[in-house]
N, C-alpha and C. Protein backbone atom coordinates (compact mmCIF):
# COMPACT_ATOMS: atom_id res chain seq x y z
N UNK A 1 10.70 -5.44 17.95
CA UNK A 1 9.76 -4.62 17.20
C UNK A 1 9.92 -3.17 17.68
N UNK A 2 10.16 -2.46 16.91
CA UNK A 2 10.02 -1.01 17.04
C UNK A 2 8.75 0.19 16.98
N UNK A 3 8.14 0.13 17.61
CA UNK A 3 6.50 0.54 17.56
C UNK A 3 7.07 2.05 17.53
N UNK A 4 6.55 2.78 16.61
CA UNK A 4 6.26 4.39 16.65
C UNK A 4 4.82 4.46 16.33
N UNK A 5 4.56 5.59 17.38
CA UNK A 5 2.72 5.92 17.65
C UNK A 5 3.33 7.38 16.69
N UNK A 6 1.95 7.40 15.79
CA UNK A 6 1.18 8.40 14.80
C UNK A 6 0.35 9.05 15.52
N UNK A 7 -0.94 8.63 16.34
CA UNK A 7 -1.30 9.33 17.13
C UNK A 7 -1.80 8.38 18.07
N UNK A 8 -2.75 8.86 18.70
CA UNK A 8 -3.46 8.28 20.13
C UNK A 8 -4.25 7.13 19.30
N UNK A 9 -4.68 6.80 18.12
CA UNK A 9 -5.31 5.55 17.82
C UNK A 9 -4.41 4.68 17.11
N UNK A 10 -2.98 5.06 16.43
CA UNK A 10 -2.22 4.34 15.40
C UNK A 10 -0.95 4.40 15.59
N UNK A 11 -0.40 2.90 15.82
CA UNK A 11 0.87 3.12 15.34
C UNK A 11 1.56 2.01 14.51
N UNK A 12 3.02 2.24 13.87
CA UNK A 12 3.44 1.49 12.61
C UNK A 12 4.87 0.47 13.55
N UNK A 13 5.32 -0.21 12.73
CA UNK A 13 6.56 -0.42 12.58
C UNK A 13 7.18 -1.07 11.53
N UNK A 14 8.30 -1.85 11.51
CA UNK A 14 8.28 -2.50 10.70
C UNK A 14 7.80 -3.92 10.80
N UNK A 15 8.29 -5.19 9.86
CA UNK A 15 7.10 -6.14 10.18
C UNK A 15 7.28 -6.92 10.83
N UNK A 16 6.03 -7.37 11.46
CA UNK A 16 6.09 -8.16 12.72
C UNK A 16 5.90 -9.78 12.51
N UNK A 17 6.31 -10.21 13.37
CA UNK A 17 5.97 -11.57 13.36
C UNK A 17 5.24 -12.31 14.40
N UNK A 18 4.62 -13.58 14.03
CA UNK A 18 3.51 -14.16 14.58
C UNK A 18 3.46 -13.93 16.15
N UNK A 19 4.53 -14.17 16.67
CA UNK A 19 4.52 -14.44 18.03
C UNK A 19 4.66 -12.64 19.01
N UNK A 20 4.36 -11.98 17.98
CA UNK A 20 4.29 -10.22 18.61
C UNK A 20 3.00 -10.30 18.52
N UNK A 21 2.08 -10.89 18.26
CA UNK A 21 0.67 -10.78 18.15
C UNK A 21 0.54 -10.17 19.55
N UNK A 22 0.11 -11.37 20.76
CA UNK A 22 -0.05 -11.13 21.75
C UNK A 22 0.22 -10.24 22.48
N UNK A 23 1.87 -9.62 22.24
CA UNK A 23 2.10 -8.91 23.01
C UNK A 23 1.46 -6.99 22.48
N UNK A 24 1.15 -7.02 21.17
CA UNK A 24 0.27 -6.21 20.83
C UNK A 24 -1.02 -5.83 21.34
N UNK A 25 -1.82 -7.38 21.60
CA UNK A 25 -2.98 -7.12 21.93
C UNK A 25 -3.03 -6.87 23.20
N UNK A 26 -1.80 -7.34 24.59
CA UNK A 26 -1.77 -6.50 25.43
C UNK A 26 -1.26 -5.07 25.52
N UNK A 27 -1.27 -4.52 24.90
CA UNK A 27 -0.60 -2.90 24.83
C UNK A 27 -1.84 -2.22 24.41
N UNK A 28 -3.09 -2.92 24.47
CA UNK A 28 -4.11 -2.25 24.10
C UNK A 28 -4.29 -2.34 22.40
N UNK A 29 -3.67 -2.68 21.61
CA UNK A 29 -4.39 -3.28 20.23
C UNK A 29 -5.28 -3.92 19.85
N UNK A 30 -6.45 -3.55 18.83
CA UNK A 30 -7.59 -4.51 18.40
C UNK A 30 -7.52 -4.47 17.27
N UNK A 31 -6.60 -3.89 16.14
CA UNK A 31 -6.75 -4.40 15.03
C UNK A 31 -5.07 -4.31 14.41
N UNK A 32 -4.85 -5.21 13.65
CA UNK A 32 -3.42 -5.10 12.86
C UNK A 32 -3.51 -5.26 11.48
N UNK A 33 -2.93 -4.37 11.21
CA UNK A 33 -2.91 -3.84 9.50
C UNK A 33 -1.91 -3.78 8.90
N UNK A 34 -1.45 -4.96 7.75
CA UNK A 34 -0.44 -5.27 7.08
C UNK A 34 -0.35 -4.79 5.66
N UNK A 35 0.48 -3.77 5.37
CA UNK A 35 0.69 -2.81 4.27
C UNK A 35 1.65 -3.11 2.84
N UNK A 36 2.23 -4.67 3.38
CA UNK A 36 3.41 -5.37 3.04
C UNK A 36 2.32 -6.28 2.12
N UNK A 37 2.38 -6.66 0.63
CA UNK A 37 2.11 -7.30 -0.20
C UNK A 37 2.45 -9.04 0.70
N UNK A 38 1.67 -9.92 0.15
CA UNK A 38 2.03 -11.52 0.83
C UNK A 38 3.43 -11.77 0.07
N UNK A 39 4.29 -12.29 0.57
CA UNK A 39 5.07 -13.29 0.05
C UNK A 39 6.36 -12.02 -0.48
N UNK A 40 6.10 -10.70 0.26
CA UNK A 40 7.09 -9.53 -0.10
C UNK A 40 8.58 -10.14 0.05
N UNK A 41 8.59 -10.86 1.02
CA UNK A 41 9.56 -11.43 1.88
C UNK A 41 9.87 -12.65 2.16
N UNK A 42 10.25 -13.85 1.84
CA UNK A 42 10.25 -15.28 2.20
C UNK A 42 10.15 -15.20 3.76
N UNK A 43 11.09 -14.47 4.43
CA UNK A 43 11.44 -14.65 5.48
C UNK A 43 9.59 -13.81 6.90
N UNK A 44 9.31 -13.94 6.04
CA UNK A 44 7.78 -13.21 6.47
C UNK A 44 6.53 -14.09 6.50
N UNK A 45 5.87 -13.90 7.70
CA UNK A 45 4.59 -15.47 7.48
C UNK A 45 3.71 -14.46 6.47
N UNK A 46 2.72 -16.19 6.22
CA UNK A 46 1.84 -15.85 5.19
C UNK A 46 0.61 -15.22 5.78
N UNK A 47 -0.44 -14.33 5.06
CA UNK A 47 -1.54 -13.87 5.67
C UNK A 47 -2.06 -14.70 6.45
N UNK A 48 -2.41 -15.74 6.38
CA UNK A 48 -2.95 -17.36 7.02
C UNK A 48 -2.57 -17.73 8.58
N UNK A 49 -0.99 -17.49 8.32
CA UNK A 49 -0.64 -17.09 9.38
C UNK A 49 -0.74 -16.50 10.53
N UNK A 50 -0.22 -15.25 9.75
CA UNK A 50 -0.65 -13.96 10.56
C UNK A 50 -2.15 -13.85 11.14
N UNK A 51 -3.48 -13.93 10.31
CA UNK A 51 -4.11 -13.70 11.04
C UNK A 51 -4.58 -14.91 11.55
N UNK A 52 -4.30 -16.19 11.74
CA UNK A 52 -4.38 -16.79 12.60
C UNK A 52 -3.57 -16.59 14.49
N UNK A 53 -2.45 -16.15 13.74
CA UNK A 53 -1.65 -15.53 14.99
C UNK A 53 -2.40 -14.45 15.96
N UNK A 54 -3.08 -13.58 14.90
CA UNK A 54 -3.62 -12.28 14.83
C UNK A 54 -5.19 -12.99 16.16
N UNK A 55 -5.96 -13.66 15.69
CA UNK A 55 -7.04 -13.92 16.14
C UNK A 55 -7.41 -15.15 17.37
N UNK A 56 -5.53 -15.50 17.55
CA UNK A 56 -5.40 -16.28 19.01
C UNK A 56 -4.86 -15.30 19.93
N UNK A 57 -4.80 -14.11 19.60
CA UNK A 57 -4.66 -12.90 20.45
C UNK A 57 -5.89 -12.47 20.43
N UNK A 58 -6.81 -12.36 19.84
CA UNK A 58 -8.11 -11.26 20.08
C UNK A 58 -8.05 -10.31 19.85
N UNK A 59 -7.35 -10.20 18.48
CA UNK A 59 -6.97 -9.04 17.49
C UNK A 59 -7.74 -9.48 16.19
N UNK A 60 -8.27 -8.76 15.47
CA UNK A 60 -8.66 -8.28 14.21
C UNK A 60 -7.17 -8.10 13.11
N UNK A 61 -7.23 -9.06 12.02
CA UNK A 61 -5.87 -8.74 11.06
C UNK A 61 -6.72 -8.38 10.00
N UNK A 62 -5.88 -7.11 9.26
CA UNK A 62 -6.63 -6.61 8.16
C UNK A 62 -5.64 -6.42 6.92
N UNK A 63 -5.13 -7.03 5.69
CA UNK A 63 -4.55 -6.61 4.60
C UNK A 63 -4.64 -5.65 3.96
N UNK A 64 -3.77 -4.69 3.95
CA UNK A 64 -4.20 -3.85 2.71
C UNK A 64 -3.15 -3.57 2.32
N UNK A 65 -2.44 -4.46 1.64
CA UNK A 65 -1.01 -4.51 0.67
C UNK A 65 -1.11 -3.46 -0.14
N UNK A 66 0.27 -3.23 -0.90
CA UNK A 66 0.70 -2.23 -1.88
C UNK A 66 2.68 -2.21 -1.25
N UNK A 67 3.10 -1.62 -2.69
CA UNK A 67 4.35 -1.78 -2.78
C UNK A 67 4.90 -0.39 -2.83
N UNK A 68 5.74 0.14 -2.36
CA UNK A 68 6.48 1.08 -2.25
C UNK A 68 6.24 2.25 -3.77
N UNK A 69 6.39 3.58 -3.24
CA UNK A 69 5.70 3.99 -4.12
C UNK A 69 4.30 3.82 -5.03
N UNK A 70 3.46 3.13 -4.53
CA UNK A 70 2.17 2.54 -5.60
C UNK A 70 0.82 2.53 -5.30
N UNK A 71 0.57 3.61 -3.57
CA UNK A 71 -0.39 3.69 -2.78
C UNK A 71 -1.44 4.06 -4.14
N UNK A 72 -2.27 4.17 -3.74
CA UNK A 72 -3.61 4.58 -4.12
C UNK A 72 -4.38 5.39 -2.98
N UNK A 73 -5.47 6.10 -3.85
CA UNK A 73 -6.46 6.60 -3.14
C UNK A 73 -7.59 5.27 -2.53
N UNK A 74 -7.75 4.09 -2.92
CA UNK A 74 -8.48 3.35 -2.54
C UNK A 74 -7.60 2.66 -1.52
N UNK A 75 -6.36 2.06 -1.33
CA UNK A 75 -5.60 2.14 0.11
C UNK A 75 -6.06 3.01 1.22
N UNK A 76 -6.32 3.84 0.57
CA UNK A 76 -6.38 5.17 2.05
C UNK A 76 -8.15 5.13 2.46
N UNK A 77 -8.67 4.68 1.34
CA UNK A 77 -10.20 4.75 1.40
C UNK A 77 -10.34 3.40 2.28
N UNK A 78 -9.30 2.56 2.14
CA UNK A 78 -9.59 1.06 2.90
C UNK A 78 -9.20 1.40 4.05
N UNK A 79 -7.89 2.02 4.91
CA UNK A 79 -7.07 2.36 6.20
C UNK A 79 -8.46 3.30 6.97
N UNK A 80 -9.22 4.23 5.98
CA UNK A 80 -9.87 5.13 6.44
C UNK A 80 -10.95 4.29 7.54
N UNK A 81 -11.78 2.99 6.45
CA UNK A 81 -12.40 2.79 6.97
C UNK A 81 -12.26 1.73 8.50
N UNK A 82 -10.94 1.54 8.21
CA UNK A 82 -10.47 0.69 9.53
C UNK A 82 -10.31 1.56 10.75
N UNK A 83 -9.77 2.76 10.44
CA UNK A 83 -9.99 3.97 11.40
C UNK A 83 -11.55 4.46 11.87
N UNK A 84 -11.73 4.90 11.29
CA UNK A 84 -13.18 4.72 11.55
C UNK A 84 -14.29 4.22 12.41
N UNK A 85 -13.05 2.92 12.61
CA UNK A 85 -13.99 1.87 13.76
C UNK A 85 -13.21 2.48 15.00
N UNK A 86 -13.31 3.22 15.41
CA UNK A 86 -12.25 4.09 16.52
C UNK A 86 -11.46 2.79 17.30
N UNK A 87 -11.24 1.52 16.92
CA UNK A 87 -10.29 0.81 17.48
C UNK A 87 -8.96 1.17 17.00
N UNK A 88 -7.67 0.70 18.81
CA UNK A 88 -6.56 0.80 18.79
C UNK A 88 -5.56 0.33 17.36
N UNK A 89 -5.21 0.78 16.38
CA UNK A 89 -4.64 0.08 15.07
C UNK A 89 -3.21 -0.12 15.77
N UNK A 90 -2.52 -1.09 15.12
CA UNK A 90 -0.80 -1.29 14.63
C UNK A 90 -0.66 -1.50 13.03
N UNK A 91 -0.21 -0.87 12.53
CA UNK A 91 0.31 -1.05 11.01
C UNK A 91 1.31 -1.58 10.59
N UNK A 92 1.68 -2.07 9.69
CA UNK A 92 3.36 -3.14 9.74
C UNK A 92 3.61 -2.77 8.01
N UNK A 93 4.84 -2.61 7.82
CA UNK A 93 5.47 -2.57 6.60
C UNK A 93 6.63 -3.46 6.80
N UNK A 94 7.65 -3.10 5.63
CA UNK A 94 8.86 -3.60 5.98
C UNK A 94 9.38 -2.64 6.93
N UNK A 95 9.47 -1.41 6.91
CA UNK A 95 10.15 0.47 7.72
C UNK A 95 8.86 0.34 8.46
N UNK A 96 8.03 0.47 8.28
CA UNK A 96 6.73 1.39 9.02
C UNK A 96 6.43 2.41 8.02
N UNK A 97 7.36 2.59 7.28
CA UNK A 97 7.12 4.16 5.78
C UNK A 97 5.85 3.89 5.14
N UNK A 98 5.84 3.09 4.38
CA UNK A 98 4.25 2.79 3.65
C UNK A 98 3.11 2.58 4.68
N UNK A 99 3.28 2.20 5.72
CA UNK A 99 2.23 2.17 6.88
C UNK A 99 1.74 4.01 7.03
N UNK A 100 2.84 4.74 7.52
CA UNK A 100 2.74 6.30 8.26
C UNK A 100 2.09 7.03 6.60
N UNK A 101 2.67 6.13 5.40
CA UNK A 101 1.74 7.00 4.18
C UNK A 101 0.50 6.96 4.24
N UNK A 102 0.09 5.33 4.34
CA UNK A 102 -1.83 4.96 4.10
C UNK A 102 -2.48 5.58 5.00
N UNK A 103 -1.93 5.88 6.08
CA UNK A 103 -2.37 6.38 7.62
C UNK A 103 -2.55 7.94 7.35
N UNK A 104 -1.59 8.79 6.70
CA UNK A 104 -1.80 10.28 6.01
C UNK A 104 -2.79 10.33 5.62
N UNK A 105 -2.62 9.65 3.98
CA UNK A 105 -3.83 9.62 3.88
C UNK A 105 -4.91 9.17 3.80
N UNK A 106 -5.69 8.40 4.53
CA UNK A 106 -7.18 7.71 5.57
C UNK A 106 -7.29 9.21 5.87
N UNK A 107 -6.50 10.18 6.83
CA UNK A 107 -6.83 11.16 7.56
C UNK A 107 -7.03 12.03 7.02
N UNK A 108 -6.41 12.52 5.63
CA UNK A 108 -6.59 13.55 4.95
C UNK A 108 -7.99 13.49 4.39
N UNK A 109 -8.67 12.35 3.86
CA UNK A 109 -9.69 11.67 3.31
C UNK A 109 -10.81 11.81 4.57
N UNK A 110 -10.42 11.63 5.53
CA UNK A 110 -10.82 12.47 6.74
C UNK A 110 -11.28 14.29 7.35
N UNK A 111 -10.39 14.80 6.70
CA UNK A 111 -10.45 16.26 6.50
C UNK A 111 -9.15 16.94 7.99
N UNK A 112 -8.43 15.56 7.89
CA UNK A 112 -7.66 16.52 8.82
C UNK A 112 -6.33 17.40 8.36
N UNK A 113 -5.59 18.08 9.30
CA UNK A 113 -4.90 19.13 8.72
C UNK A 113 -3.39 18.82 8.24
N UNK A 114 -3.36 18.85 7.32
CA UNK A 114 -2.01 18.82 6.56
C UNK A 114 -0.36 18.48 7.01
N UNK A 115 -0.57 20.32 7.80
CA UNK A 115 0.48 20.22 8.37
C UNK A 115 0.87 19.39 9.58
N UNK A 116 -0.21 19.49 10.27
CA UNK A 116 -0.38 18.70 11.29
C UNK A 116 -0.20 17.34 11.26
N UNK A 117 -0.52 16.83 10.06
CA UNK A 117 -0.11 14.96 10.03
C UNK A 117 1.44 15.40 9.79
N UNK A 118 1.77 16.41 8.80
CA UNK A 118 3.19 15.82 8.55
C UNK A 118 3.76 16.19 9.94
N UNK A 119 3.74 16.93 10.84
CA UNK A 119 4.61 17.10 12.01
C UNK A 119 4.48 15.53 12.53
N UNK A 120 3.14 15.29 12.83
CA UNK A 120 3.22 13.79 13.47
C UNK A 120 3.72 12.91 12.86
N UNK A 121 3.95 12.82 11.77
CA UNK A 121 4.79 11.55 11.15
C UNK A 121 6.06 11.99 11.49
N UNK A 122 6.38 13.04 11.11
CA UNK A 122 7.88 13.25 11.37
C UNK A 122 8.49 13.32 12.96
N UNK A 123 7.50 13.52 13.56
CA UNK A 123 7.96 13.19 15.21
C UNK A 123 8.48 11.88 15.16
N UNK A 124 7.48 10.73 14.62
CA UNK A 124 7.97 9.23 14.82
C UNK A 124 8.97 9.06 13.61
N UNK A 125 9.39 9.72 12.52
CA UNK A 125 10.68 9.48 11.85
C UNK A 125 10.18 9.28 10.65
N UNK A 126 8.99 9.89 10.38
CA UNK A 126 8.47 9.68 9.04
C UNK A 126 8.34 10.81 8.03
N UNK A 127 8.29 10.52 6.88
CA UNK A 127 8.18 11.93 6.07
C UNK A 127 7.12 11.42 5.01
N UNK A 128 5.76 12.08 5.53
CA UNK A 128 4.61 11.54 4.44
C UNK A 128 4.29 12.72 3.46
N UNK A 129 4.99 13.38 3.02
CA UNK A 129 4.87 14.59 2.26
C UNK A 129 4.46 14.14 1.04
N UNK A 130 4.55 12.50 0.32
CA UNK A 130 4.07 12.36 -0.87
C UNK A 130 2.24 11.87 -1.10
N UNK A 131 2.01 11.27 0.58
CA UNK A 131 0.70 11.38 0.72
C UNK A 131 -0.12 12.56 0.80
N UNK A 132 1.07 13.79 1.53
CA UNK A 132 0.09 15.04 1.56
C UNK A 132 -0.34 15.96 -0.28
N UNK A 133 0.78 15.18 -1.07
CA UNK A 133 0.95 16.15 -2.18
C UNK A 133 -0.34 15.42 -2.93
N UNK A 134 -0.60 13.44 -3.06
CA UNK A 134 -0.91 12.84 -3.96
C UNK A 134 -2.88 12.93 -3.96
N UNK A 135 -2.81 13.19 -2.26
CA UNK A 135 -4.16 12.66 -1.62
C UNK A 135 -4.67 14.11 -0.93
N UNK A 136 -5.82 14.17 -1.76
CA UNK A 136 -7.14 15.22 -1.75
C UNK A 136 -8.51 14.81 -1.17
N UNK A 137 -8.73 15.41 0.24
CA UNK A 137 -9.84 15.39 1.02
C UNK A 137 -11.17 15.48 -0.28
């Protein structure tokens, strides 16, 4: 698993599987957030799974699917409110890309600064410039 931190409460990768649970929830994780539609992937467990995996760690699993290119403002209104709960997040896509978008914008929806998310995405290898253009505080 390739973990890139967004900031001090979030970070993405691509997607994980059952048995990374644990080692998440020791790295300080309490919630995991799957950005990846069910069944995106054969080779990918099912939500059922996962947050069963998710909750024999003592982690919180939270869905909020969508497919490449197709975010919404109510995605970001859902990520927002998972942020919110100031717990440690991990986000999972197939890249981590659609994760570092919903995560833009939750924050922008937030009132934070623009430029400033896009530097931080792009530190960890991301380019959320279509969340900064699509999504209005």
């Amino acid at each position: 698993m390739n973990i890139k931190k967004l900031d001090e409460q979030v970070s993405v990768s691509e997607h994980i599987a059952c048995e990374e649970m644990a080692p998440l929830a020791q790295s300080g994780v309490q919630v995991v957030v799957c950005n990846c539609p069910e069944g995106e992937s054969e080779a990918h467990p099912s939500y059922e799974a996962m947050e069963r995996a998710a909750q024999n760690a003592g982690l919180r699993f939270i869905a909020i699917p969508f497919t490449r290119g197709r975010m919404t403002r109510e995605h970001c209104e859902a990520f927002r409110n998972v942020l919110q709960s100031g717990e440690k997040i991990h986000a999972f896509c197939r890249t981590g890309n659609r994760s570092s978008q919903v995560w833009a914008g939750a924050k922008i929806l937030m009132g934070a600064d623009k430029k400033q998310l896009h530097s931080q995405a792009q530190a960890a290898g991301f380019d959320v410039s279509a969340a900064l253009v699509s999504i209005d505080s």
